[in-house]
C-alpha atoms as a PDB file:
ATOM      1  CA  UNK A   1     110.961 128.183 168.101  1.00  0.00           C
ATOM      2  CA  UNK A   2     113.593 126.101 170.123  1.00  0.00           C
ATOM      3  CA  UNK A   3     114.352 122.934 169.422  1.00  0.00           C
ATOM      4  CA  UNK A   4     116.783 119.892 170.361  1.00  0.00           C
ATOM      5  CA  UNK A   5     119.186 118.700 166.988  1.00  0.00           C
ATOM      6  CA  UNK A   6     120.749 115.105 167.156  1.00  0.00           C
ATOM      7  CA  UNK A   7     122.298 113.470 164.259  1.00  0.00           C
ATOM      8  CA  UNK A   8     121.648 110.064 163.621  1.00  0.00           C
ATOM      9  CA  UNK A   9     125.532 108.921 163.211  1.00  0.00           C
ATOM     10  CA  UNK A  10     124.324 106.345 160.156  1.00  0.00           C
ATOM     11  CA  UNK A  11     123.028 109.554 158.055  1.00  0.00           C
ATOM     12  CA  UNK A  12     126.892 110.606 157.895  1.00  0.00           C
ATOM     13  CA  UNK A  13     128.370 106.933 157.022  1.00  0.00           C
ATOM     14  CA  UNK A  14     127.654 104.505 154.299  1.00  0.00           C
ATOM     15  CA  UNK A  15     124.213 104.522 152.546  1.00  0.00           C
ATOM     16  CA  UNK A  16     123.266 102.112 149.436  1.00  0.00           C
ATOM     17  CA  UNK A  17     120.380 100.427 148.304  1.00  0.00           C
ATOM     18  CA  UNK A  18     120.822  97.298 146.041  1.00  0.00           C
ATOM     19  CA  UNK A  19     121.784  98.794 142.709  1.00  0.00           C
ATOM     20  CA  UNK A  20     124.293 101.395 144.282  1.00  0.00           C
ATOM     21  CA  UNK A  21     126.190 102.894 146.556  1.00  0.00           C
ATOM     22  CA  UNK A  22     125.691 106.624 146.923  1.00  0.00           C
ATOM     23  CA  UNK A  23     127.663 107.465 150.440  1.00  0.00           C
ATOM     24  CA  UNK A  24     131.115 106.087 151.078  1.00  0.00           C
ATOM     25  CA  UNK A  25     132.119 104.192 154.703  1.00  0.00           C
ATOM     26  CA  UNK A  26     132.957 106.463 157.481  1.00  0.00           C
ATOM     27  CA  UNK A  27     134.428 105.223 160.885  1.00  0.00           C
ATOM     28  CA  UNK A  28     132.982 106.430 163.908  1.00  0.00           C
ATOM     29  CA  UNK A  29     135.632 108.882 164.768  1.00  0.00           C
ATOM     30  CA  UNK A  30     135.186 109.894 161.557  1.00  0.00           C
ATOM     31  CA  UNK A  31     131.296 110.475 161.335  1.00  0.00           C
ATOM     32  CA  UNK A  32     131.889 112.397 165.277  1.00  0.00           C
ATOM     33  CA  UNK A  33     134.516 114.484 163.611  1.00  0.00           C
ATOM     34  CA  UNK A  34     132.329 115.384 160.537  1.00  0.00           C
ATOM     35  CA  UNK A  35     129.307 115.874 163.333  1.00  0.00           C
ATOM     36  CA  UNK A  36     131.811 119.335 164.494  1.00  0.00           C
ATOM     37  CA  UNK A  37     131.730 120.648 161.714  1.00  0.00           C
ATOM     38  CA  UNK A  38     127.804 120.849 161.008  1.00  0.00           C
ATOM     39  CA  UNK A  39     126.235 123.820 162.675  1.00  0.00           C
ATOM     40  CA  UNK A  40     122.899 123.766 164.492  1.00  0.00           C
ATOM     41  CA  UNK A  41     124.450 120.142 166.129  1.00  0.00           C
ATOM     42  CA  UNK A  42     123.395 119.731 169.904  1.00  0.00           C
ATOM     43  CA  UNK A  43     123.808 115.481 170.350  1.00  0.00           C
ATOM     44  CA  UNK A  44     124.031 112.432 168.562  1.00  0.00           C
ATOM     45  CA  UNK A  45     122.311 109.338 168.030  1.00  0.00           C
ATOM     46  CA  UNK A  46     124.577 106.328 168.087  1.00  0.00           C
ATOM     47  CA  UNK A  47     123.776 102.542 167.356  1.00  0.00           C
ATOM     48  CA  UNK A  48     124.436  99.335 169.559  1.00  0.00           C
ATOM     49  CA  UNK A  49     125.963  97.005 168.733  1.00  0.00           C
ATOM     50  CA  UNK A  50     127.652  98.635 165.442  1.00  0.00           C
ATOM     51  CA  UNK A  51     128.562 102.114 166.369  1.00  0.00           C
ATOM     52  CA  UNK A  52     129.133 101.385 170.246  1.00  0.00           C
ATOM     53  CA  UNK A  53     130.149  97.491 169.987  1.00  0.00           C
ATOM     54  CA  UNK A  54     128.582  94.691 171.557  1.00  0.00           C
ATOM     55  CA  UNK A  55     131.206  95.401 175.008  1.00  0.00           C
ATOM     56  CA  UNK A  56     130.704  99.204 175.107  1.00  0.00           C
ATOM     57  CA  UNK A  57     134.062  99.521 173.325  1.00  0.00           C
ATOM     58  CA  UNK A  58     133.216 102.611 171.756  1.00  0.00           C
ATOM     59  CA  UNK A  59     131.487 104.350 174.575  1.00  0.00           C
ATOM     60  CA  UNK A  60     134.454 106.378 175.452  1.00  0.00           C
ATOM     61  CA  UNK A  61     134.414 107.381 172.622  1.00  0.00           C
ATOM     62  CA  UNK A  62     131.231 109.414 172.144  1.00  0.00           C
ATOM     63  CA  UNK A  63     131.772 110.545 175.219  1.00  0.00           C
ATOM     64  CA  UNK A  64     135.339 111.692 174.530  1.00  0.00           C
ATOM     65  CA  UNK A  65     133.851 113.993 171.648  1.00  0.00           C
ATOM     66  CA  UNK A  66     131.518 115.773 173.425  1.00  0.00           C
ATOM     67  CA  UNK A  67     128.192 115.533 172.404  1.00  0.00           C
ATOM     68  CA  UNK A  68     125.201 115.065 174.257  1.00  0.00           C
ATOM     69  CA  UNK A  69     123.619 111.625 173.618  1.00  0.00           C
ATOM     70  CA  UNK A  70     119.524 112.281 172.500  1.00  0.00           C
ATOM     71  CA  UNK A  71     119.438 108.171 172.481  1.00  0.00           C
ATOM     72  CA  UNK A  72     120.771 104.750 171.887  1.00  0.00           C
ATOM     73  CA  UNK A  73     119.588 103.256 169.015  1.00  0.00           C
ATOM     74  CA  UNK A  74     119.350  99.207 169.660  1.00  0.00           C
ATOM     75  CA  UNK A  75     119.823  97.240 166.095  1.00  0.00           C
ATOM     76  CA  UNK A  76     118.145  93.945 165.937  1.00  0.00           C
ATOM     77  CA  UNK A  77     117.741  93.191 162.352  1.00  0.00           C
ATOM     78  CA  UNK A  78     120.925  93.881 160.897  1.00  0.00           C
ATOM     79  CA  UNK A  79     122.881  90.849 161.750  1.00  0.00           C
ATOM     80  CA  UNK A  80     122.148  87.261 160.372  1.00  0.00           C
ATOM     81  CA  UNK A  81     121.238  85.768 163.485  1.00  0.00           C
ATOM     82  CA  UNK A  82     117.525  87.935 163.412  1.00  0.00           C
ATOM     83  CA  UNK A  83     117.104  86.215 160.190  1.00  0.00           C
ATOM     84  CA  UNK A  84     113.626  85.134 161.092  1.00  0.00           C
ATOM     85  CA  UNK A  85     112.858  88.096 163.595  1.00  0.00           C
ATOM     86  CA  UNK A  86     114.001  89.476 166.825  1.00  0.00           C
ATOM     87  CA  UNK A  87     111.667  89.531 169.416  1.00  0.00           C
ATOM     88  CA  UNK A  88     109.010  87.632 167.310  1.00  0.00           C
ATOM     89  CA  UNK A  89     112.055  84.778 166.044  1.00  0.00           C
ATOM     90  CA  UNK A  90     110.630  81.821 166.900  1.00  0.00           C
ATOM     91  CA  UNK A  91     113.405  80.577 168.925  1.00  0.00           C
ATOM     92  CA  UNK A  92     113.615  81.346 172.292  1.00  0.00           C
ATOM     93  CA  UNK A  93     117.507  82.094 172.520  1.00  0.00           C
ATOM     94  CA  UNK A  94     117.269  84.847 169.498  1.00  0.00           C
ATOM     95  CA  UNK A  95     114.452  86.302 171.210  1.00  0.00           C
ATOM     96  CA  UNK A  96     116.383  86.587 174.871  1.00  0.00           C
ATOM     97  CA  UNK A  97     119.425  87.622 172.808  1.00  0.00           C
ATOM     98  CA  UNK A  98     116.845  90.711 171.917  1.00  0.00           C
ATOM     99  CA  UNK A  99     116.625  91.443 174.744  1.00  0.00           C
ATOM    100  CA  UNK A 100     119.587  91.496 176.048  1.00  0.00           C
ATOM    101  CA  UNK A 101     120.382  93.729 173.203  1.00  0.00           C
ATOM    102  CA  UNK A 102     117.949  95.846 174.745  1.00  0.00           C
ATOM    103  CA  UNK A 103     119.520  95.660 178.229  1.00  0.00           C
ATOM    104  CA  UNK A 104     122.897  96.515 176.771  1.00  0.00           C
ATOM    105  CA  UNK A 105     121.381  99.284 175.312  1.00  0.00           C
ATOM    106  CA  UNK A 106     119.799 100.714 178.263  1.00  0.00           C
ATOM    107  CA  UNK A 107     122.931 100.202 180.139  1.00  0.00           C
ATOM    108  CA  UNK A 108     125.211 102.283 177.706  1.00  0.00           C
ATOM    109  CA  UNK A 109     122.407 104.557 177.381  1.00  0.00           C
ATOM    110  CA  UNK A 110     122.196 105.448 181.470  1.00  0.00           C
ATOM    111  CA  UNK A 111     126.407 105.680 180.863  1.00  0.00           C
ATOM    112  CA  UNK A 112     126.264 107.934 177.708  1.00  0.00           C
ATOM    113  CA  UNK A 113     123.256 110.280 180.164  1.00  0.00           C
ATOM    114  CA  UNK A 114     120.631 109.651 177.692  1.00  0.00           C
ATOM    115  CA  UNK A 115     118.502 107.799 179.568  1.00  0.00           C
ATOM    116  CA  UNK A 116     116.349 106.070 176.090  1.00  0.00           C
ATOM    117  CA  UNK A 117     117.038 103.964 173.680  1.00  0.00           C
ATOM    118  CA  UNK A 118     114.971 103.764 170.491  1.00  0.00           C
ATOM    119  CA  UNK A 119     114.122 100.484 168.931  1.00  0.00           C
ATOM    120  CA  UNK A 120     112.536  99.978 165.518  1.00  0.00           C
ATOM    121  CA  UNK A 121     111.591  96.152 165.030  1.00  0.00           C
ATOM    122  CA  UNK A 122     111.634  95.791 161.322  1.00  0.00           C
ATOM    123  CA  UNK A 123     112.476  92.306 161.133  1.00  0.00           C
ATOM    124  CA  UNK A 124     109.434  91.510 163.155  1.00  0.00           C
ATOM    125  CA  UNK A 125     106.482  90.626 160.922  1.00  0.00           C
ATOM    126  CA  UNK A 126     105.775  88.909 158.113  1.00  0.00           C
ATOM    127  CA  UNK A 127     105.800  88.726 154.414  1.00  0.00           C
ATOM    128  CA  UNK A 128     103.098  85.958 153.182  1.00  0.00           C
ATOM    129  CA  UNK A 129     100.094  84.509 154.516  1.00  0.00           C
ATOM    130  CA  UNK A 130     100.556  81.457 156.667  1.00  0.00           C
ATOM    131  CA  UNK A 131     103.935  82.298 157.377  1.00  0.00           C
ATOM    132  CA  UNK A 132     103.736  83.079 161.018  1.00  0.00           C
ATOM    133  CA  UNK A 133     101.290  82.578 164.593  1.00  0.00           C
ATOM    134  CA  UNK A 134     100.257  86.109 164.632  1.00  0.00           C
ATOM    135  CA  UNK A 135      99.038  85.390 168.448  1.00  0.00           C
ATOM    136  CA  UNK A 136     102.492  83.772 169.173  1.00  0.00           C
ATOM    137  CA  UNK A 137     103.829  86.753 167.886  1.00  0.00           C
ATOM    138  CA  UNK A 138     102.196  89.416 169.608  1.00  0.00           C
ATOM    139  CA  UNK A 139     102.883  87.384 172.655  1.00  0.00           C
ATOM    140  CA  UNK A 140     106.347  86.581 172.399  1.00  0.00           C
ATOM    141  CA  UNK A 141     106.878  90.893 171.699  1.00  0.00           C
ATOM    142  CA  UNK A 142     104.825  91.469 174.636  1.00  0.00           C
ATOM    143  CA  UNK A 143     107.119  89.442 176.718  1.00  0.00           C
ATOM    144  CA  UNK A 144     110.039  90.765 175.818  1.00  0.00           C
ATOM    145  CA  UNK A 145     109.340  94.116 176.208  1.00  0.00           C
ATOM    146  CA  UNK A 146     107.813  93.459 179.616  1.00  0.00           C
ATOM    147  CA  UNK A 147     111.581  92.131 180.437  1.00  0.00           C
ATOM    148  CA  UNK A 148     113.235  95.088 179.155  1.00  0.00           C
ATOM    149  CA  UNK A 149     110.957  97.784 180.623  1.00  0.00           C
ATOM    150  CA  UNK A 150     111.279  95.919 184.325  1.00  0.00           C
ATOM    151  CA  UNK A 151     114.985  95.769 183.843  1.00  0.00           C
ATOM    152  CA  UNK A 152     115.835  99.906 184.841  1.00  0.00           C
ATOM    153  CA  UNK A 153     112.516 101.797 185.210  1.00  0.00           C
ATOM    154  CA  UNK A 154     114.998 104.919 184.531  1.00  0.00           C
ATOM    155  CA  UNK A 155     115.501 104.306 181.015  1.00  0.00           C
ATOM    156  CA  UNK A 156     113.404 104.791 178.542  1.00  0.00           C
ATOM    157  CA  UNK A 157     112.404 102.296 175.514  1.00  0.00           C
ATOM    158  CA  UNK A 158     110.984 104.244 172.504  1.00  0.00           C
ATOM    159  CA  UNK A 159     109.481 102.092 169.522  1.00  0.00           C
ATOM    160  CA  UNK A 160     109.949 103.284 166.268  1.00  0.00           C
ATOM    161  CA  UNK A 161     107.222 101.754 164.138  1.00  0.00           C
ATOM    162  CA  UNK A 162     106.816 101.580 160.369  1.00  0.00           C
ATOM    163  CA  UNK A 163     104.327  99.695 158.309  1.00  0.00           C
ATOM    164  CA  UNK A 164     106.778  97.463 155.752  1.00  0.00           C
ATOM    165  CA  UNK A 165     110.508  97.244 155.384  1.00  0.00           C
ATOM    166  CA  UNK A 166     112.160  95.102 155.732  1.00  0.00           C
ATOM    167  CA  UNK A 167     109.279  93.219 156.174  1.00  0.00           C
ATOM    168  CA  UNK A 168     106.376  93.487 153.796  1.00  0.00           C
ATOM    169  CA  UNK A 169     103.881  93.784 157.018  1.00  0.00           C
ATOM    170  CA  UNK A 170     105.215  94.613 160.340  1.00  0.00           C
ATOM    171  CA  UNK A 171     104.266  93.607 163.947  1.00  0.00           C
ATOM    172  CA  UNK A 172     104.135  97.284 164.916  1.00  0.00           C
ATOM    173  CA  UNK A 173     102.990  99.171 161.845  1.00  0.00           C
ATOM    174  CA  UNK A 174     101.245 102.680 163.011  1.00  0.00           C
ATOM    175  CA  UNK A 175     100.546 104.816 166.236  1.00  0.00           C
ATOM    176  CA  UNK A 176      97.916 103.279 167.314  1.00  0.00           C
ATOM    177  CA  UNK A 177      98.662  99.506 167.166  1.00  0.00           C
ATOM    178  CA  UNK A 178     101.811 100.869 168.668  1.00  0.00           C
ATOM    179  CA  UNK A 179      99.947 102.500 171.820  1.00  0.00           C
ATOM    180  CA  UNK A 180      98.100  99.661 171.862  1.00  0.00           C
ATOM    181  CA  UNK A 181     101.250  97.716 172.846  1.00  0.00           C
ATOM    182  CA  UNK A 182     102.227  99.770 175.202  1.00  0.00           C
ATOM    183  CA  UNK A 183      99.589  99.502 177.291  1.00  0.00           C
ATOM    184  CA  UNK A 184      99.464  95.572 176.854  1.00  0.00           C
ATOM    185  CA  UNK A 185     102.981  96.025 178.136  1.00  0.00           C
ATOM    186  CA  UNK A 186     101.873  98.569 180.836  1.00  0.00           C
ATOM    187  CA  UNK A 187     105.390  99.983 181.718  1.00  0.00           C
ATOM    188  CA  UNK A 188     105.694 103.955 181.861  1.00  0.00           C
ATOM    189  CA  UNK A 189     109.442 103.965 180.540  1.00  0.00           C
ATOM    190  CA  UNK A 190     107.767 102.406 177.152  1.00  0.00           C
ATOM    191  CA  UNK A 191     106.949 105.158 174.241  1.00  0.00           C
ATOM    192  CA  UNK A 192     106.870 106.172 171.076  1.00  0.00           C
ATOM    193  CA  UNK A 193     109.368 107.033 168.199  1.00  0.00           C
ATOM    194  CA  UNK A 194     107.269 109.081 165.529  1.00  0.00           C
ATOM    195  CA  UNK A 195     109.253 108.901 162.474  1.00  0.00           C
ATOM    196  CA  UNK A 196     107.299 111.520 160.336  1.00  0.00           C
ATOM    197  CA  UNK A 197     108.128 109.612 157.062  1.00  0.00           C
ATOM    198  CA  UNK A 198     106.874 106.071 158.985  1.00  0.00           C
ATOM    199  CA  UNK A 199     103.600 108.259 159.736  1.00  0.00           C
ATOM    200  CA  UNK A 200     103.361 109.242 155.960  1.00  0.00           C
ATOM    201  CA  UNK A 201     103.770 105.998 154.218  1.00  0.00           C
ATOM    202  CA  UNK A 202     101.260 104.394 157.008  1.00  0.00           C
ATOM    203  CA  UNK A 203      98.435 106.724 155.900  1.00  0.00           C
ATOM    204  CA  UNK A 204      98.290 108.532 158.372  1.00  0.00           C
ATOM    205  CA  UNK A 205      98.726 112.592 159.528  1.00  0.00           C
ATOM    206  CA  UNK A 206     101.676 113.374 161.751  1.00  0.00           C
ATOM    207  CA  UNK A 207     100.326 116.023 163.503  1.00  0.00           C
ATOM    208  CA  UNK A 208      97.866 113.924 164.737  1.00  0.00           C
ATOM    209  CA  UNK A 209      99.541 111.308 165.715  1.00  0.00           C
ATOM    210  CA  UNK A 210     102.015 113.561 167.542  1.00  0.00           C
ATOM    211  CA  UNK A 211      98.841 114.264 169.416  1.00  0.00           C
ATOM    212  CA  UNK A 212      97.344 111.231 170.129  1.00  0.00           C
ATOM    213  CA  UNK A 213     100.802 109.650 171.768  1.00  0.00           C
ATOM    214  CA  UNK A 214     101.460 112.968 173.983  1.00  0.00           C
ATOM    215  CA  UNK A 215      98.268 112.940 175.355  1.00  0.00           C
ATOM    216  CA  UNK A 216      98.839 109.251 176.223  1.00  0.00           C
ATOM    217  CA  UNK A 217     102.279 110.377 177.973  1.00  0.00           C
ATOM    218  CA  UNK A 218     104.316 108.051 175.463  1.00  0.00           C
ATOM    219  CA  UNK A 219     105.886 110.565 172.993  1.00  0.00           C
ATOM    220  CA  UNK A 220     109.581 110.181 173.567  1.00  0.00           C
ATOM    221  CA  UNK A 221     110.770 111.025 170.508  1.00  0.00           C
ATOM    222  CA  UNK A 222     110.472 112.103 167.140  1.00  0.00           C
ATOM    223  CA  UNK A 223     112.084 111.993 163.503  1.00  0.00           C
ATOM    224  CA  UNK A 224     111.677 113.827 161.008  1.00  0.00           C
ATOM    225  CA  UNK A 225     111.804 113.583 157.114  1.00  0.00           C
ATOM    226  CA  UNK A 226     109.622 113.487 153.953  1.00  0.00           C
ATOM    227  CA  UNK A 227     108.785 110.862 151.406  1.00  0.00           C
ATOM    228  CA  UNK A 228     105.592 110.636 148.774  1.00  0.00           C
ATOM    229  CA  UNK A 229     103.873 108.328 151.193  1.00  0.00           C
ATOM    230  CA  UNK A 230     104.670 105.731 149.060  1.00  0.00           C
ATOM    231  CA  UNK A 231     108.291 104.834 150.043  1.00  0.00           C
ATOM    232  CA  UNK A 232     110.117 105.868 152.863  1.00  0.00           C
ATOM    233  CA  UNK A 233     112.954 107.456 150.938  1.00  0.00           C
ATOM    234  CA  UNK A 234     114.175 109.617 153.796  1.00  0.00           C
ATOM    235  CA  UNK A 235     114.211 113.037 151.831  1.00  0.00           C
ATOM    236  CA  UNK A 236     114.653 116.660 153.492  1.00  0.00           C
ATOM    237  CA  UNK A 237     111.739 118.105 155.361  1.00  0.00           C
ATOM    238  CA  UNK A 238     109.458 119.509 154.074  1.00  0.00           C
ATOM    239  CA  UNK A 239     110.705 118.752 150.691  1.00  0.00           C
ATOM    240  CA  UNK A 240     107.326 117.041 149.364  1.00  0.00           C
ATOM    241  CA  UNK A 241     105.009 117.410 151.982  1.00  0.00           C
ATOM    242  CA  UNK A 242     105.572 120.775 153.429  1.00  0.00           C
ATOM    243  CA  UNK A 243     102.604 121.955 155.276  1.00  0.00           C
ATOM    244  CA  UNK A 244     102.339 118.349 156.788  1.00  0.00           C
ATOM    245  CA  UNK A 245     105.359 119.486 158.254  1.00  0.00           C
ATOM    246  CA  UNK A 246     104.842 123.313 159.271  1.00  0.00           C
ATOM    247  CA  UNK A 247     101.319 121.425 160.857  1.00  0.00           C
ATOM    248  CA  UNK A 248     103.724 119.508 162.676  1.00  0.00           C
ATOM    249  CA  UNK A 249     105.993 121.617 164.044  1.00  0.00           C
ATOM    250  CA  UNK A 250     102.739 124.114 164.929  1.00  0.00           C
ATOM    251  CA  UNK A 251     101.813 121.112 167.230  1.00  0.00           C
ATOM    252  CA  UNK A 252     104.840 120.639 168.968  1.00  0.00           C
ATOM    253  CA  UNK A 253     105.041 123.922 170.048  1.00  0.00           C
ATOM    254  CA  UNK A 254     101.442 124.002 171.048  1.00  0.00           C
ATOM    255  CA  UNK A 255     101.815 120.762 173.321  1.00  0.00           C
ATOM    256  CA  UNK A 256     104.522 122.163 174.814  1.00  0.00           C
ATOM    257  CA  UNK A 257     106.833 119.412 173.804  1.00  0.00           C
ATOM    258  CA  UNK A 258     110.521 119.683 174.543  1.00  0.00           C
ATOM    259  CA  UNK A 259     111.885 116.359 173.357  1.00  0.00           C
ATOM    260  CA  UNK A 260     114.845 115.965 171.080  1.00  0.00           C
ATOM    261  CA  UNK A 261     114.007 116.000 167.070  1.00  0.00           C
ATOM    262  CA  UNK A 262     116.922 113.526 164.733  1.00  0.00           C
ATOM    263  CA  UNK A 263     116.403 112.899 161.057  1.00  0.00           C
ATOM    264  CA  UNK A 264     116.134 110.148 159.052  1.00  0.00           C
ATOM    265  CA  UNK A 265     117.284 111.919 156.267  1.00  0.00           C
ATOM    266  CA  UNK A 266     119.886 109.990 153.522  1.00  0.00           C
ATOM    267  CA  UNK A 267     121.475 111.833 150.517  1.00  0.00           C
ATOM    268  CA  UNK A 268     121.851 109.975 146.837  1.00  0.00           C
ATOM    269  CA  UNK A 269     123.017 113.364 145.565  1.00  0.00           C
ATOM    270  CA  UNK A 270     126.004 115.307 146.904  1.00  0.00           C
ATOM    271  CA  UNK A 271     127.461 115.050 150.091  1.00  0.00           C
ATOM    272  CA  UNK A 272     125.429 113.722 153.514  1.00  0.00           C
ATOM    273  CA  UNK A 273     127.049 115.872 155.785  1.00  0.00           C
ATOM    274  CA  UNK A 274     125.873 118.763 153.746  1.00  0.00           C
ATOM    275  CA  UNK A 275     122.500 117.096 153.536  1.00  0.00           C
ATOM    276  CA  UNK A 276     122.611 117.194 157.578  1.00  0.00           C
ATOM    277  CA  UNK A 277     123.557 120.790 157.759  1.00  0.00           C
ATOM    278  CA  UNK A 278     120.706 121.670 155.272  1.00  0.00           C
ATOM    279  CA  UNK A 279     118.294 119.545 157.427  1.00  0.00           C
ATOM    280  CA  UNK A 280     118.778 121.849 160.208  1.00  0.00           C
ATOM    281  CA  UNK A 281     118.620 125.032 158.425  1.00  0.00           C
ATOM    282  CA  UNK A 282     115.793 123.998 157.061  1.00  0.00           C
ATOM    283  CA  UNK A 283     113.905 122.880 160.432  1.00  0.00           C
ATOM    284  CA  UNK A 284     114.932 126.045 161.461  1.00  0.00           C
ATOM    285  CA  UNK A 285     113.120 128.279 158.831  1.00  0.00           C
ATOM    286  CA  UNK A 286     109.990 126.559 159.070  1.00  0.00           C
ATOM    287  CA  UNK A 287     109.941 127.635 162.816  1.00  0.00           C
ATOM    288  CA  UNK A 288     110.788 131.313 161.296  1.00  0.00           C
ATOM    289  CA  UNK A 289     107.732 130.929 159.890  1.00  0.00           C
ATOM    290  CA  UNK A 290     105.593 129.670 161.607  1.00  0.00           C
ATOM    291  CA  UNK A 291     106.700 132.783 163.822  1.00  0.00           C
ATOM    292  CA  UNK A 292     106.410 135.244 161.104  1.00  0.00           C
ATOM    293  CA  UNK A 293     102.191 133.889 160.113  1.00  0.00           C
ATOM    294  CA  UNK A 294     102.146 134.145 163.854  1.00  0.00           C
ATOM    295  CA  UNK A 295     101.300 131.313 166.471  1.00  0.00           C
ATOM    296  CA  UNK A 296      97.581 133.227 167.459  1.00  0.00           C
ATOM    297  CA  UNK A 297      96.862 133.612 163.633  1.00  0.00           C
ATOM    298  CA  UNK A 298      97.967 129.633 162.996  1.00  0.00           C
ATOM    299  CA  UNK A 299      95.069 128.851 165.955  1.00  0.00           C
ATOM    300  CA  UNK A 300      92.911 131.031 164.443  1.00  0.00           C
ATOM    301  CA  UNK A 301      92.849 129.812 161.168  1.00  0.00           C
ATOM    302  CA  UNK A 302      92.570 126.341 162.833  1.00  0.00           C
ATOM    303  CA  UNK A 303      89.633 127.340 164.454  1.00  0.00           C
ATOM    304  CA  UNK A 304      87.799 128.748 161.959  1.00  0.00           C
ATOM    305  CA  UNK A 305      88.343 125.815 159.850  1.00  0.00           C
ATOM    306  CA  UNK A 306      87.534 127.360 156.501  1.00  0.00           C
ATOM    307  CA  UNK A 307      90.746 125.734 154.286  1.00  0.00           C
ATOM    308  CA  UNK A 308      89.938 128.463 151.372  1.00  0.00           C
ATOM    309  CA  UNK A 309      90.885 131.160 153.637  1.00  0.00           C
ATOM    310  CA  UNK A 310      93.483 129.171 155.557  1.00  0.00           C
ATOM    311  CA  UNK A 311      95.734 128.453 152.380  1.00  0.00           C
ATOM    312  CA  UNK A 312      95.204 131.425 150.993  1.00  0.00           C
ATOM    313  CA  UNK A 313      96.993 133.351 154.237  1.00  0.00           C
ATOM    314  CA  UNK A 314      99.566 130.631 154.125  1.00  0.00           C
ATOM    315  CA  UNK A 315     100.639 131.008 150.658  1.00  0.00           C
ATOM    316  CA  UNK A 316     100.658 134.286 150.947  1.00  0.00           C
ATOM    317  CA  UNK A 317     103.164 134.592 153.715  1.00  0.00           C
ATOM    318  CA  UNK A 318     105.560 132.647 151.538  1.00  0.00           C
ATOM    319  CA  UNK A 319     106.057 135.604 149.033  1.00  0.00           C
END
């Protein structure tokens, strides 16, 4: 099984919650240098404005070391002025400065010869009842996506949804509120992100969801990790929920999908670039075996549909 790598520069850089710091500050350069030295690499995921800078500065840059560019990733919720939300704020000049984020994006994005940016609007929700117009909201997102999409049909806009953080509830929480949207918005270039962890901790089953967007033509791109679907705490694949993730990976092959696969995968013990290599090796043996069960036998057991049997050939391919 062959599959598209990008590292998500932020997994090689800082990382601390709000009792510690586990990763230290790396610059860009830096994190691209480390990104050589992990094998398995094939692109990059890079973040406007903060890894790029608001101008392009940095462009040259990426390009400079190399890697192919598997998206842009557009941050609205990082900087004080999305405060109350990006494109849900309920000013009108945050919510145009959105999208102009998004533009900016796209641009650097056609430059870079990724042609998508991924978006994930966490600062767009709410945290208490009474706190927001949920109508206003919904239209105010639906607006501001239909600007971005019309603005260069040849990029593509994938939304990354979760259900909470950094909001307690968010606008766009699960697949299918997120498909939803799309076809509100009605634009082709607008898709999907399916974070596997964001699919855990929102109830639901990956693999299905995988399905459900590519048969609606709007999986663009997917992320993977693991968590205890209570938290999104960004662990290895595979680590907790591991056949969620062989199911997943089944899938993908089985749809025929040929997109590119980061990870949203943070380290509090030992060192992230390590934690990135692992990542890899790790995709990488679960698509050894899946190959050594067999692809015919995996449909087979599918399609019998008789779990006692199932597991029992599954664990036992594991000794």
């Amino acid at each position: 099984m062959a599959f598209r790598n990008s590292i998500l520069l932020g997994t090689l850089g800082r990382y601390a919650d709000r009792f510690h710091e586990y990763q230290k500050p790396r610059s860009l350069a830096e994190r691209l240098d480390v990104a050589r030295t992990i094998a398995r690499t094939d692109g990059v995921e890079p973040v406007y404005p903060q890894d790029l800078g608001h101008k392009g500065e940095n462009v040259g840059l990426v390009k400079k070391s190399g890697f192919a560019v598997s998206a842009v990733n557009v941050n609205v919720k990082g900087e004080d002025i999305f405060r109350n939300g990006s494109f849900t704020n309920p000013d009108a000049a945050v919510r145009q400065r959105s999208v102009e984020y998004l533009k900016s994006g796209m641009d650097m994005a056609a430059d870079l010869g990724a042609n998508m940016l991924s978006v994930c609007p966490l600062i767009d929700g709410w945290d208490y009842a009474f706190q927001v117009d949920y109508a206003k909201q919904w239209e105010w997102l639906t607006e501001c996506f239909r600007e971005a999409t019309a603005y260069r049909s040849d990029v593509k806009i994938s939304i990354e949804y979760k259900a909470y953080e950094v909001r307690n509830r968010i606008v766009l929480p699960n697949m299918g509120r997120t498909l939803h949207f799309c076809d509100v918005v009605g634009a082709p270039n607008l898709g999907v992100t399916m974070d596997v962890g964001h699919a855990l901790i929102a109830g639901e089953t990956p693999a299905a969801e995988l399905c459900i967007a590519h048969a609606a033509g709007r999986l663009f791109y997917v992320h993977f990790n693991d968590n205890d679907r209570g938290a999104d705490w960004d662990m290895l694949p595979g680590s907790v929920n591991f056949w969620e993730t062989l199911e997943t990976l089944y899938y993908v092959e089985k749809l025929g999908w040929d997109g590119w696969f980061a990870y949203d995968v943070f380290t509090r013990s030992g060192d992230n670039a390590e934690a990135v290599a692992a990542t890899f090796e790790i995709m990488e043996n679960i698509g050894k075996l899946i190959q050594k069960i067999g692809f015919d036998e995996l449909s087979a057991l599918k399609d019998e549909g008789v779990p006692a049997r199932a597991f029992n050939k599954l664990i036992g391919a594991l000794l």
